[in-house]
PDB file of N, CA and C in Angstrom:
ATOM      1  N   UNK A   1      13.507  10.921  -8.116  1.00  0.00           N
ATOM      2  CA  UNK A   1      14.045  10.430  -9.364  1.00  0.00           C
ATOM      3  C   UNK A   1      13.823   8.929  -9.433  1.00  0.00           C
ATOM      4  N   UNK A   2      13.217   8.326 -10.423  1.00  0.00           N
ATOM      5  CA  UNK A   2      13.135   7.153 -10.696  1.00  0.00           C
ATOM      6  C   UNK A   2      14.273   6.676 -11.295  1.00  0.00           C
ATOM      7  N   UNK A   3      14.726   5.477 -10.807  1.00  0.00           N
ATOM      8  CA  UNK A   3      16.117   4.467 -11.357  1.00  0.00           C
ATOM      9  C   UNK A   3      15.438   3.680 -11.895  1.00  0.00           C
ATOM     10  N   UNK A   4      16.072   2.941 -12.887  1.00  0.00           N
ATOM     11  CA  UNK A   4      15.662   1.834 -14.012  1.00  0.00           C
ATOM     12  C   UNK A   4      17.153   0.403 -13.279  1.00  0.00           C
ATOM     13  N   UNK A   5      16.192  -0.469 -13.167  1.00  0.00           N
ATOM     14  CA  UNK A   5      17.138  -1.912 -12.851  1.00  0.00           C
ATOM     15  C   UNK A   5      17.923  -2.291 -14.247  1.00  0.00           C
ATOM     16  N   UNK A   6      19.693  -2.004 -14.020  1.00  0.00           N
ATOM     17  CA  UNK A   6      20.641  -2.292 -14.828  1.00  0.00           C
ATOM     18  C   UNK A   6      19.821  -3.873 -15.487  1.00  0.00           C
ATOM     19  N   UNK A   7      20.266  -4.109 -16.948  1.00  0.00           N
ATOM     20  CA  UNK A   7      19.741  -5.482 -17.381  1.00  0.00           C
ATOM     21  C   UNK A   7      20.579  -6.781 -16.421  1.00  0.00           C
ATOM     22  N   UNK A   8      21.963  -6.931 -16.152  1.00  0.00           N
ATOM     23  CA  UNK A   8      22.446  -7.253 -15.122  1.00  0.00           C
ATOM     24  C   UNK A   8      21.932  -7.271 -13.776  1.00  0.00           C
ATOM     25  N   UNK A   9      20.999  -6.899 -13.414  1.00  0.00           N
ATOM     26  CA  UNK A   9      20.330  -6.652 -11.949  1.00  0.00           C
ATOM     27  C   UNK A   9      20.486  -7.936 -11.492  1.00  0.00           C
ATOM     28  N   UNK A  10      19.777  -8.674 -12.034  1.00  0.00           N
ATOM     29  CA  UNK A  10      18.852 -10.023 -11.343  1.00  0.00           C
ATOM     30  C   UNK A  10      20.377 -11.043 -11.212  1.00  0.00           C
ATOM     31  N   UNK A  11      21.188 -11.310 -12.236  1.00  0.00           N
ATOM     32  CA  UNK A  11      22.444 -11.411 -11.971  1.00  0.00           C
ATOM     33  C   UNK A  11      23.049 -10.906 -10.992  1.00  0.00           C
ATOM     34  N   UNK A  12      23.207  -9.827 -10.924  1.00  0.00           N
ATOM     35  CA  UNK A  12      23.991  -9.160  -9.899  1.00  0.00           C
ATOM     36  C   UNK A  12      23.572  -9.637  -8.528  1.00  0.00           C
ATOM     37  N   UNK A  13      22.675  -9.642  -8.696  1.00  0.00           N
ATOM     38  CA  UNK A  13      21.953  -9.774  -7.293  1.00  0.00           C
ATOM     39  C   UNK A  13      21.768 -11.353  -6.786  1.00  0.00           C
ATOM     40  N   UNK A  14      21.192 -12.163  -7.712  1.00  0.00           N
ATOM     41  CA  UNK A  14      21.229 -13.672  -7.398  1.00  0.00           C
ATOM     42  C   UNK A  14      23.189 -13.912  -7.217  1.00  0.00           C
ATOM     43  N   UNK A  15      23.923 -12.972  -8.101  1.00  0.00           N
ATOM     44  CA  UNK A  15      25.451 -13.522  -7.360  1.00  0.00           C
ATOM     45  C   UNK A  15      26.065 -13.120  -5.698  1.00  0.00           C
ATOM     46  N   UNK A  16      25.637 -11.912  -5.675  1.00  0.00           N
ATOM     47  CA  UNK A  16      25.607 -11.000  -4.236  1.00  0.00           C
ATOM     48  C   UNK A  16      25.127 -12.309  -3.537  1.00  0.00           C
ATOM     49  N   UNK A  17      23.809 -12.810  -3.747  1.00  0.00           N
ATOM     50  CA  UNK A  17      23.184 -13.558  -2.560  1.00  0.00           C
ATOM     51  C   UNK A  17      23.613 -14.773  -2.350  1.00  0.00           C
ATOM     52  N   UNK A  18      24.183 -15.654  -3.570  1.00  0.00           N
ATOM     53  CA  UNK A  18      25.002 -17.120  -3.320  1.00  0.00           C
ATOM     54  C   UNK A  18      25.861 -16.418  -2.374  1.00  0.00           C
ATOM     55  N   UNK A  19      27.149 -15.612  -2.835  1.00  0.00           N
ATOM     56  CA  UNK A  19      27.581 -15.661  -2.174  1.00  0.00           C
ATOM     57  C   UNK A  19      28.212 -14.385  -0.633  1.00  0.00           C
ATOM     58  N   UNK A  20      26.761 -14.460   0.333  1.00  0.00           N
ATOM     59  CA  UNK A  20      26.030 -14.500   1.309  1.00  0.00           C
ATOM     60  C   UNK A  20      25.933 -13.000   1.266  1.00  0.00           C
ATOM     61  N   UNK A  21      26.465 -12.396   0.712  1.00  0.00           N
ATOM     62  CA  UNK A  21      26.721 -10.438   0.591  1.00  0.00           C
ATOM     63  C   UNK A  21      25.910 -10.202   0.819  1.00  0.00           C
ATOM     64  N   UNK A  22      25.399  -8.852   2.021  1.00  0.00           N
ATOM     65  CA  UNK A  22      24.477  -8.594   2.192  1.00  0.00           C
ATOM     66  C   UNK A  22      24.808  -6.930   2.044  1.00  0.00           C
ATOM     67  N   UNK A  23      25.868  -6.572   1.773  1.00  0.00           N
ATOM     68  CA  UNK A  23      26.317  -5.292   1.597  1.00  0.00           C
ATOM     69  C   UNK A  23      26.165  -4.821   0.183  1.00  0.00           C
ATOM     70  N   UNK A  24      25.188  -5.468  -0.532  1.00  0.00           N
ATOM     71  CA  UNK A  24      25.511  -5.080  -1.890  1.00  0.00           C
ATOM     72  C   UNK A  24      25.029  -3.028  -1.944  1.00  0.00           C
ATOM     73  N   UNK A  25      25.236  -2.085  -2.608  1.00  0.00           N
ATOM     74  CA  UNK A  25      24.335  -0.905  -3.048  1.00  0.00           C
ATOM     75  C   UNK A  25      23.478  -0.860  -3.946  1.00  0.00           C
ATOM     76  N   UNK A  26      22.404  -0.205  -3.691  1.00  0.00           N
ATOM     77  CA  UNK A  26      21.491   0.193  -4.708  1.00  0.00           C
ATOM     78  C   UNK A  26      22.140   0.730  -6.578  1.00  0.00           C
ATOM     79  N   UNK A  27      23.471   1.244  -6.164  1.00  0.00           N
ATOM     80  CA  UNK A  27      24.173   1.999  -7.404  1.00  0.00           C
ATOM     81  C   UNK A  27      24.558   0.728  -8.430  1.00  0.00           C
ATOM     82  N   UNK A  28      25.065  -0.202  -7.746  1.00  0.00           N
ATOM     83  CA  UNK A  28      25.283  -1.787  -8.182  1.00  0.00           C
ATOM     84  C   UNK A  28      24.438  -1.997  -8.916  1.00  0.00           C
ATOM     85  N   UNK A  29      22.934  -1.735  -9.068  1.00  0.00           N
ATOM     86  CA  UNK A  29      22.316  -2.634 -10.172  1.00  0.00           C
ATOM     87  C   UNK A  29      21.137  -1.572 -10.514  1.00  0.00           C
ATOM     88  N   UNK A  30      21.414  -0.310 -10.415  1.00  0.00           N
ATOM     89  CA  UNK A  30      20.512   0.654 -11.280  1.00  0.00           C
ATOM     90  C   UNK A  30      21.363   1.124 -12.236  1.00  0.00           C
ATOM     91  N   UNK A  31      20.621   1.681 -12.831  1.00  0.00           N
ATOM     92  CA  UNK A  31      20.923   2.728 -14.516  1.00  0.00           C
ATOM     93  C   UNK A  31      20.495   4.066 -14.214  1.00  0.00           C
ATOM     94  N   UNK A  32      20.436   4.896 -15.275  1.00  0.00           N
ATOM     95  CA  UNK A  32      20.484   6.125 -15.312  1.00  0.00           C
ATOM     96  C   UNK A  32      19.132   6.172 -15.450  1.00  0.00           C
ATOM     97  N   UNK A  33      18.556   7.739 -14.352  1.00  0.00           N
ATOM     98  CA  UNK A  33      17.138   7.609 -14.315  1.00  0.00           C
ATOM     99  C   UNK A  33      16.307   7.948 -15.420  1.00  0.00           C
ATOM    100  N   UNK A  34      14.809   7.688 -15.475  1.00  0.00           N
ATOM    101  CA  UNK A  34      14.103   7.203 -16.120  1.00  0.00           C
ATOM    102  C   UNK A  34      13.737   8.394 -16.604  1.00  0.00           C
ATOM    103  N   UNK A  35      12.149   8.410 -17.711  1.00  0.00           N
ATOM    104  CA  UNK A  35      12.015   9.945 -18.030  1.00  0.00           C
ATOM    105  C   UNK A  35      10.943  10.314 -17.005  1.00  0.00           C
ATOM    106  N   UNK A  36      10.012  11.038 -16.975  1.00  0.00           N
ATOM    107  CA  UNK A  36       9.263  12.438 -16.501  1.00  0.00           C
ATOM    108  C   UNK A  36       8.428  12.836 -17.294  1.00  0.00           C
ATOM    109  N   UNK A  37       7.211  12.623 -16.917  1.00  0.00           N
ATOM    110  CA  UNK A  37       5.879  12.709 -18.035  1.00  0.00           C
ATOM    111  C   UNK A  37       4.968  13.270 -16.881  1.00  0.00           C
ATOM    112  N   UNK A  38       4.168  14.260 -17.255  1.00  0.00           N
ATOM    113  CA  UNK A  38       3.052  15.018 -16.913  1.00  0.00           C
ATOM    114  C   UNK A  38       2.068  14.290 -16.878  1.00  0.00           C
ATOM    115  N   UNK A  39       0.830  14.328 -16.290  1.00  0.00           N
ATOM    116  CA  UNK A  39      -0.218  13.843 -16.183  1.00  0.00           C
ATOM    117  C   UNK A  39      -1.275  14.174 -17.520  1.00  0.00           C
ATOM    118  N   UNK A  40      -1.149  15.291 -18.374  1.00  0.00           N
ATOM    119  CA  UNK A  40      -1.934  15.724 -19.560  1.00  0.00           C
ATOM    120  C   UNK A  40      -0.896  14.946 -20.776  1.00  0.00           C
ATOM    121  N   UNK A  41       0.228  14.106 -20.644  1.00  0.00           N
ATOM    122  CA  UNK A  41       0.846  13.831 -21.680  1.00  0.00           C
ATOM    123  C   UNK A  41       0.048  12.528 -22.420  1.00  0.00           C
ATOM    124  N   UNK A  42       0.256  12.220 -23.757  1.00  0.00           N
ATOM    125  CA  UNK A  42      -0.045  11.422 -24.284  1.00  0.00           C
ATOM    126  C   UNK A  42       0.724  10.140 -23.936  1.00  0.00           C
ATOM    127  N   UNK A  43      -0.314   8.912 -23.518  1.00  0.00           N
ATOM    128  CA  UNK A  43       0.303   7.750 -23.791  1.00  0.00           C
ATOM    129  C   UNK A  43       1.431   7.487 -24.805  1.00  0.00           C
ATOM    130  N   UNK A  44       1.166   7.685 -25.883  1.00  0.00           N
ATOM    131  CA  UNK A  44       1.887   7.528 -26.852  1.00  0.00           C
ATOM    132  C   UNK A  44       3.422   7.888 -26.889  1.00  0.00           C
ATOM    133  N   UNK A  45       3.188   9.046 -26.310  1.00  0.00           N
ATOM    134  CA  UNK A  45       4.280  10.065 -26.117  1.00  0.00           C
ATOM    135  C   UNK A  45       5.334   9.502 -24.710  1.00  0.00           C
ATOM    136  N   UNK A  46       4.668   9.167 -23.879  1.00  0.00           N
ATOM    137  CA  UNK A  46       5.021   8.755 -22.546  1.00  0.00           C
ATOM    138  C   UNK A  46       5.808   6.971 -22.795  1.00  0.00           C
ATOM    139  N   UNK A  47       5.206   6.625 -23.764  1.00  0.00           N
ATOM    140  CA  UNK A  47       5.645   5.003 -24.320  1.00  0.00           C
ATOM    141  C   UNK A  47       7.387   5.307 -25.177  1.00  0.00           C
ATOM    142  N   UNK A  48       6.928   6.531 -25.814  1.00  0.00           N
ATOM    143  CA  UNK A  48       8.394   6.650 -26.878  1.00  0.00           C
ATOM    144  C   UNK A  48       9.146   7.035 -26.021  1.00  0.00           C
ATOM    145  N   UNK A  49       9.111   7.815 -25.177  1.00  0.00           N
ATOM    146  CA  UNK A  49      10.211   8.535 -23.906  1.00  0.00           C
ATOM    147  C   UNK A  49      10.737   7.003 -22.938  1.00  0.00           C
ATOM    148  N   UNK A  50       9.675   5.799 -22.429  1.00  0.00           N
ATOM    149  CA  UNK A  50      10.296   5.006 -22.283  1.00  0.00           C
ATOM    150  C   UNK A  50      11.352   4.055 -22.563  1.00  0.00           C
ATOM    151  N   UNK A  51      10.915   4.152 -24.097  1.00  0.00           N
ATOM    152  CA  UNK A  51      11.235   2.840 -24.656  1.00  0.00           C
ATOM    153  C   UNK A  51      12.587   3.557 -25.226  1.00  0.00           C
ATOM    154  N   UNK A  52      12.893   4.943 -25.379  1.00  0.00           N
ATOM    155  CA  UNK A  52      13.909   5.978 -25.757  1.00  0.00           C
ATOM    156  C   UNK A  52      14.821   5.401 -24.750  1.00  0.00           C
ATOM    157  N   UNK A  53      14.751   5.482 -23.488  1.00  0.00           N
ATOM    158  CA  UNK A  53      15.741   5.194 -22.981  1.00  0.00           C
ATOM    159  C   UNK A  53      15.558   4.100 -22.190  1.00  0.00           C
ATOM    160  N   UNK A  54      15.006   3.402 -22.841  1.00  0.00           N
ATOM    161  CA  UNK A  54      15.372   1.991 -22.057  1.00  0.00           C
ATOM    162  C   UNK A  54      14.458   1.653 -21.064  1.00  0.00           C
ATOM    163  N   UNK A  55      13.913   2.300 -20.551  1.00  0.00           N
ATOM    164  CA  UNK A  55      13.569   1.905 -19.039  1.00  0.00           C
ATOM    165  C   UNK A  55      11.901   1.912 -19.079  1.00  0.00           C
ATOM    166  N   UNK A  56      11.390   1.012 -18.175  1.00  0.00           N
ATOM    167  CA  UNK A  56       9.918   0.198 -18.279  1.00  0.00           C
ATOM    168  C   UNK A  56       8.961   1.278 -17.612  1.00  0.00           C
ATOM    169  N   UNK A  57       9.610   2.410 -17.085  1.00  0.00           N
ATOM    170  CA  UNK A  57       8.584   3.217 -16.677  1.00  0.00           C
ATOM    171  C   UNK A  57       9.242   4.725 -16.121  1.00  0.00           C
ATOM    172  N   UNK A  58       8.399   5.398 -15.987  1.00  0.00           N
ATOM    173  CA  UNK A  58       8.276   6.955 -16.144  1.00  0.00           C
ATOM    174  C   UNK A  58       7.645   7.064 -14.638  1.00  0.00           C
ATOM    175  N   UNK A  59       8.281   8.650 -14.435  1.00  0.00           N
ATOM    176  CA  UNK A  59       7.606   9.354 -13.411  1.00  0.00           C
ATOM    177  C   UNK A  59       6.396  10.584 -13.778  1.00  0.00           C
ATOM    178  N   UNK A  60       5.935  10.157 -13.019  1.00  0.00           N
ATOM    179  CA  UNK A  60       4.559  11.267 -13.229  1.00  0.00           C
ATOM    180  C   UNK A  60       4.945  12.127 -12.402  1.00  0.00           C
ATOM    181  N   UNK A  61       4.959  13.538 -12.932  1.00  0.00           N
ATOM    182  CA  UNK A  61       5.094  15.014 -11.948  1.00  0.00           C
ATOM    183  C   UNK A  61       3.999  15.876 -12.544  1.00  0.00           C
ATOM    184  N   UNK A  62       3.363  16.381 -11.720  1.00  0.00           N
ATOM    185  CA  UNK A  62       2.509  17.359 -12.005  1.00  0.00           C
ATOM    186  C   UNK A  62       3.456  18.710 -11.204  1.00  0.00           C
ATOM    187  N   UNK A  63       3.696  19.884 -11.618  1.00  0.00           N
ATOM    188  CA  UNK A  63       4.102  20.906 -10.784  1.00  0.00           C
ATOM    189  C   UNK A  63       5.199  20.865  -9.892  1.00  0.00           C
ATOM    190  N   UNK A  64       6.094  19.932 -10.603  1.00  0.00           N
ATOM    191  CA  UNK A  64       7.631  19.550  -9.928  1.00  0.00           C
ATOM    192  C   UNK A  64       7.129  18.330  -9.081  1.00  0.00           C
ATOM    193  N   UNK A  65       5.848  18.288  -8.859  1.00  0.00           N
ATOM    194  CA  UNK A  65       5.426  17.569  -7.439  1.00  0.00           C
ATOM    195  C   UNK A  65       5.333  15.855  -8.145  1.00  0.00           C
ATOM    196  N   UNK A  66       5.962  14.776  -7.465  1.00  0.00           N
ATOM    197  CA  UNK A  66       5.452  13.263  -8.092  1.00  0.00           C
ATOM    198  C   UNK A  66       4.228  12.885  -7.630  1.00  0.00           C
ATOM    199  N   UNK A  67       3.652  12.649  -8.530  1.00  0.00           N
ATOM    200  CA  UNK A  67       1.797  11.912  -8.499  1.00  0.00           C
ATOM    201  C   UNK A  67       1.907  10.542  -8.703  1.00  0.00           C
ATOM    202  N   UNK A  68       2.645   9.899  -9.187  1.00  0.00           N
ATOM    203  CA  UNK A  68       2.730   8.587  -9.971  1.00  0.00           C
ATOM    204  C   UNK A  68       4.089   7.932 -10.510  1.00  0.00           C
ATOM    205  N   UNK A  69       4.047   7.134 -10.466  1.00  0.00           N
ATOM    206  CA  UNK A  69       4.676   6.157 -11.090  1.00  0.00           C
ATOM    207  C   UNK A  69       4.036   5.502 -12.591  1.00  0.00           C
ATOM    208  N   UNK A  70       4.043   5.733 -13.904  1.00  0.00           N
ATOM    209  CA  UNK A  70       4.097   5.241 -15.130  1.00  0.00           C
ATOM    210  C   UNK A  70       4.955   3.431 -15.538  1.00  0.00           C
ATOM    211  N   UNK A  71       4.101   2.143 -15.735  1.00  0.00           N
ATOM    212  CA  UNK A  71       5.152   1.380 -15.881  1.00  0.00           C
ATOM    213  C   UNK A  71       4.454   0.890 -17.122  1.00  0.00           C
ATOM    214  N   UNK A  72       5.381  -0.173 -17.845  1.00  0.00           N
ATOM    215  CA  UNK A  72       4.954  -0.715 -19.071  1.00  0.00           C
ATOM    216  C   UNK A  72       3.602  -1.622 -18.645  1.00  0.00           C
ATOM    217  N   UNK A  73       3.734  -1.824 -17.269  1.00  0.00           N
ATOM    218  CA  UNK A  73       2.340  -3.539 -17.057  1.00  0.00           C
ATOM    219  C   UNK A  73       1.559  -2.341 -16.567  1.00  0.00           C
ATOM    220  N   UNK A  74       1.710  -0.773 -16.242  1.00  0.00           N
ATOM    221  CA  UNK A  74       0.193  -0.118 -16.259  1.00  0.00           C
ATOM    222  C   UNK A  74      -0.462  -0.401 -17.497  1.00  0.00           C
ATOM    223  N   UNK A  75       0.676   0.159 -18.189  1.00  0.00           N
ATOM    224  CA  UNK A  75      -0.305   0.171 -19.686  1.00  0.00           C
ATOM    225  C   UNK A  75      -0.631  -0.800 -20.279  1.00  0.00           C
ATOM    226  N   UNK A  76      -0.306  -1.971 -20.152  1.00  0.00           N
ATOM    227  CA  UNK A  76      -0.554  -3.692 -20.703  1.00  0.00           C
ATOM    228  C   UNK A  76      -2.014  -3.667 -20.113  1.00  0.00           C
ATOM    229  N   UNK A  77      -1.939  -3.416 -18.564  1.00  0.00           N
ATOM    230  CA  UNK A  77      -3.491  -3.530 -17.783  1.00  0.00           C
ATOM    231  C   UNK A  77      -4.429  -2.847 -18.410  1.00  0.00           C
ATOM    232  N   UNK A  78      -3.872  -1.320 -18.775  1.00  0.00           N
ATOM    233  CA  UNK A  78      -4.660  -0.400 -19.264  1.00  0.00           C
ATOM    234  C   UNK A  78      -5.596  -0.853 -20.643  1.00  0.00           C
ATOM    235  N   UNK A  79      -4.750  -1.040 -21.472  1.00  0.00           N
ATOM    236  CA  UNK A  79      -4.879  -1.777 -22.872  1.00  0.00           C
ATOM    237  C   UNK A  79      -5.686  -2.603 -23.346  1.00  0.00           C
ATOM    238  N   UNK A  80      -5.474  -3.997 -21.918  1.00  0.00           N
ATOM    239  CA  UNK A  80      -6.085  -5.119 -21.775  1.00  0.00           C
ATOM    240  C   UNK A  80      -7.943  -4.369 -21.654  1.00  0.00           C
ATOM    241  N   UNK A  81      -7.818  -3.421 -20.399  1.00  0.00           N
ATOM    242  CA  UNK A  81      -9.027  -2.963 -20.106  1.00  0.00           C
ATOM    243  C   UNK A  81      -9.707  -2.603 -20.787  1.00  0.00           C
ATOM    244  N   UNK A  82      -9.218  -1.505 -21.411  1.00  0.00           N
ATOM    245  CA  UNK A  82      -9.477  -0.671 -22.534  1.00  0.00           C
ATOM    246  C   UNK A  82     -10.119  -1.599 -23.720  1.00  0.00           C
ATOM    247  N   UNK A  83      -9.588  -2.736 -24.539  1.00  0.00           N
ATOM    248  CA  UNK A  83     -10.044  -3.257 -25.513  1.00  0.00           C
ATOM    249  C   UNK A  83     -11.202  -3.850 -25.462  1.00  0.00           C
ATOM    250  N   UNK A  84     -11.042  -4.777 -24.003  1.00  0.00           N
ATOM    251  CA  UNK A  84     -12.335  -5.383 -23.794  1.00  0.00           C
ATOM    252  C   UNK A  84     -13.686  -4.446 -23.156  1.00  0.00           C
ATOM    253  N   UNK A  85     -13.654  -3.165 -23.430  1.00  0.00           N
ATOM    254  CA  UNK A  85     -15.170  -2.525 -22.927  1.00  0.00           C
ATOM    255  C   UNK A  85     -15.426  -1.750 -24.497  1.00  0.00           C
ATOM    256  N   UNK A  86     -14.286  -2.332 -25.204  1.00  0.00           N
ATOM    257  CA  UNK A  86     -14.497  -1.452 -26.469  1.00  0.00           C
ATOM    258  C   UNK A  86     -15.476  -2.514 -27.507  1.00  0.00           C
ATOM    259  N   UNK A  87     -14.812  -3.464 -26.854  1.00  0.00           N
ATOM    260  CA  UNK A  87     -15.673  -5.048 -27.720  1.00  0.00           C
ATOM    261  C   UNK A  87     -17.028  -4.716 -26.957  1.00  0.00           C
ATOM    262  N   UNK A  88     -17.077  -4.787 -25.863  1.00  0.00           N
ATOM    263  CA  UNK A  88     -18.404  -5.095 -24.836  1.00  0.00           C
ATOM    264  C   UNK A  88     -19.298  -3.540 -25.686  1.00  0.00           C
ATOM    265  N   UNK A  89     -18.940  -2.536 -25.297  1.00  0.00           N
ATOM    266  CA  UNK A  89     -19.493  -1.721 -26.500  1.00  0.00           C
ATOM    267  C   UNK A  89     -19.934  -1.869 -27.992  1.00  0.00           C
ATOM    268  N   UNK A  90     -19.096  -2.552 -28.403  1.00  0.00           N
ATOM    269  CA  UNK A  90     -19.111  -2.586 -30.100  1.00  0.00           C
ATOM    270  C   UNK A  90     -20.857  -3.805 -29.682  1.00  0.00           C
ATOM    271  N   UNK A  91     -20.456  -4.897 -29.223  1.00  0.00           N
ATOM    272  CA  UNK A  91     -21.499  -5.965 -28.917  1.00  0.00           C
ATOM    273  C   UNK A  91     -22.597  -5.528 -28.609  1.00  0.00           C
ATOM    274  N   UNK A  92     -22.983  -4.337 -27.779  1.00  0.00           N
ATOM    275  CA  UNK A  92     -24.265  -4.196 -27.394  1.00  0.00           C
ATOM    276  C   UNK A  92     -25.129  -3.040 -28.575  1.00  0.00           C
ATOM    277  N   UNK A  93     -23.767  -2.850 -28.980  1.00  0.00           N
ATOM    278  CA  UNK A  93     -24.319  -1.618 -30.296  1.00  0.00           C
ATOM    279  C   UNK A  93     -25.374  -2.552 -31.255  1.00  0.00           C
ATOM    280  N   UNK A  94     -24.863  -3.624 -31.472  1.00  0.00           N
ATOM    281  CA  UNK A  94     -25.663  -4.908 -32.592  1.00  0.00           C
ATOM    282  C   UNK A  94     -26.311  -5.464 -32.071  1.00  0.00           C
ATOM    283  N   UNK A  95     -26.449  -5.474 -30.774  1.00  0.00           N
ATOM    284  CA  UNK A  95     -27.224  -6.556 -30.422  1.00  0.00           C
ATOM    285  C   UNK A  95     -28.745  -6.146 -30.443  1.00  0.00           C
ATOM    286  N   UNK A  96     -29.759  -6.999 -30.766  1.00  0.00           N
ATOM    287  CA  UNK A  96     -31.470  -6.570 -31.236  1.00  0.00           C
ATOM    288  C   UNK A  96     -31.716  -6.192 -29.963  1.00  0.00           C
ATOM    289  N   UNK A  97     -32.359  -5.083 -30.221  1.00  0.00           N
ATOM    290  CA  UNK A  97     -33.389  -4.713 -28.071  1.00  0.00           C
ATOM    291  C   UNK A  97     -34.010  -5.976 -28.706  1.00  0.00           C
ATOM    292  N   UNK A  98     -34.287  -6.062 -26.722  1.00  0.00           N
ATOM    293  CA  UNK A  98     -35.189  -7.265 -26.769  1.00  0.00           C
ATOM    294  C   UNK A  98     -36.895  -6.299 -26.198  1.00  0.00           C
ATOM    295  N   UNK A  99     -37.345  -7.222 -27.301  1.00  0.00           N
ATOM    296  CA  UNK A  99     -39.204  -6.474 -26.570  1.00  0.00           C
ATOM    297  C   UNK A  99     -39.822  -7.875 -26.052  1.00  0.00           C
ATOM    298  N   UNK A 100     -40.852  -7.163 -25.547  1.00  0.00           N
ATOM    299  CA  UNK A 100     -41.464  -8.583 -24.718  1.00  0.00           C
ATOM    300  C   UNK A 100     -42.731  -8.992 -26.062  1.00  0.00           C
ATOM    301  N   UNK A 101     -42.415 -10.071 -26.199  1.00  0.00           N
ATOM    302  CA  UNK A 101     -43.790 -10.780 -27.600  1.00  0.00           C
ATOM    303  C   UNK A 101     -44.789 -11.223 -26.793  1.00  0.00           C
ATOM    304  N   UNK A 102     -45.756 -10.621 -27.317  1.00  0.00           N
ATOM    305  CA  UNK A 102     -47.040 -10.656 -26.924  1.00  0.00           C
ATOM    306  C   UNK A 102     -47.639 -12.005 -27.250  1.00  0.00           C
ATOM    307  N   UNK A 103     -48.747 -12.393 -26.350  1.00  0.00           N
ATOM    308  CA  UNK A 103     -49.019 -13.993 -26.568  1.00  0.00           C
ATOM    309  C   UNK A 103     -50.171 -13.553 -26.569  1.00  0.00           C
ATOM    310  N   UNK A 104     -51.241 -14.484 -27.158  1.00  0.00           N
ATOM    311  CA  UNK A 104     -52.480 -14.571 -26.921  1.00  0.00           C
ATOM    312  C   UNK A 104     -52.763 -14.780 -25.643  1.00  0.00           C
ATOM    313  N   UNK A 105     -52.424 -15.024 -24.401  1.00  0.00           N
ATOM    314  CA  UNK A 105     -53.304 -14.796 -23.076  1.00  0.00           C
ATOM    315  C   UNK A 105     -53.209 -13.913 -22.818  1.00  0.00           C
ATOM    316  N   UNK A 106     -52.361 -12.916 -23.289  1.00  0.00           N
ATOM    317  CA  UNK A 106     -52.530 -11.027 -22.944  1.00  0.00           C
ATOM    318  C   UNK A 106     -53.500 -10.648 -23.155  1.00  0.00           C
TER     319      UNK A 106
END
């Protein structure tokens, strides 16, 4: 089961550590777990289930079994990737073949 870090976390935790606690729990600064997305699911689909409940990322199960971890900076990376081979594509679609010009010492 994936836990989502309470918005309080980083609080919680920078106060735990001033003052010197080293006993803090994990229950202390998680939330209620995250969703559960298949490997054939749509991005799209997998983004609304996040953002549904809050939390920056999803578990991947194929067959009860976990394959993955789903987070919002996969898909930022993904995105990022994705756009720029779509440009690099679009660019080579226009761009003139190049032929070799023939000179008079040929």
């Amino acid at each position: 089961m994936m836990i989502r870090l309470a918005s309080s976390c980083i609080a919680t935790l920078a106060k735990a550590l001033a003052e010197g606690r080293t006993d803090a729990r994990v229950a202390d600064i998680v939330r209620a777990p995250c969703p559960r997305v298949r490997p054939d699911d749509r991005i799209d689909a997998a983004v609304e289930q996040m953002q549904s409940s809050d939390c920056p990322g999803a578990l991947v199960e194929s067959n009860g079994t976990l394959v993955g971890i789903l987070t919002l900076e996969h898909l930022g990376d993904w995105l990022t990737l994705h756009l720029a081979w779509q440009e690099r594509r679009a660019e080579s679609r226009f761009r003139a073949p190049r032929h070799k010009v023939a000179t008079a010492m040929e």
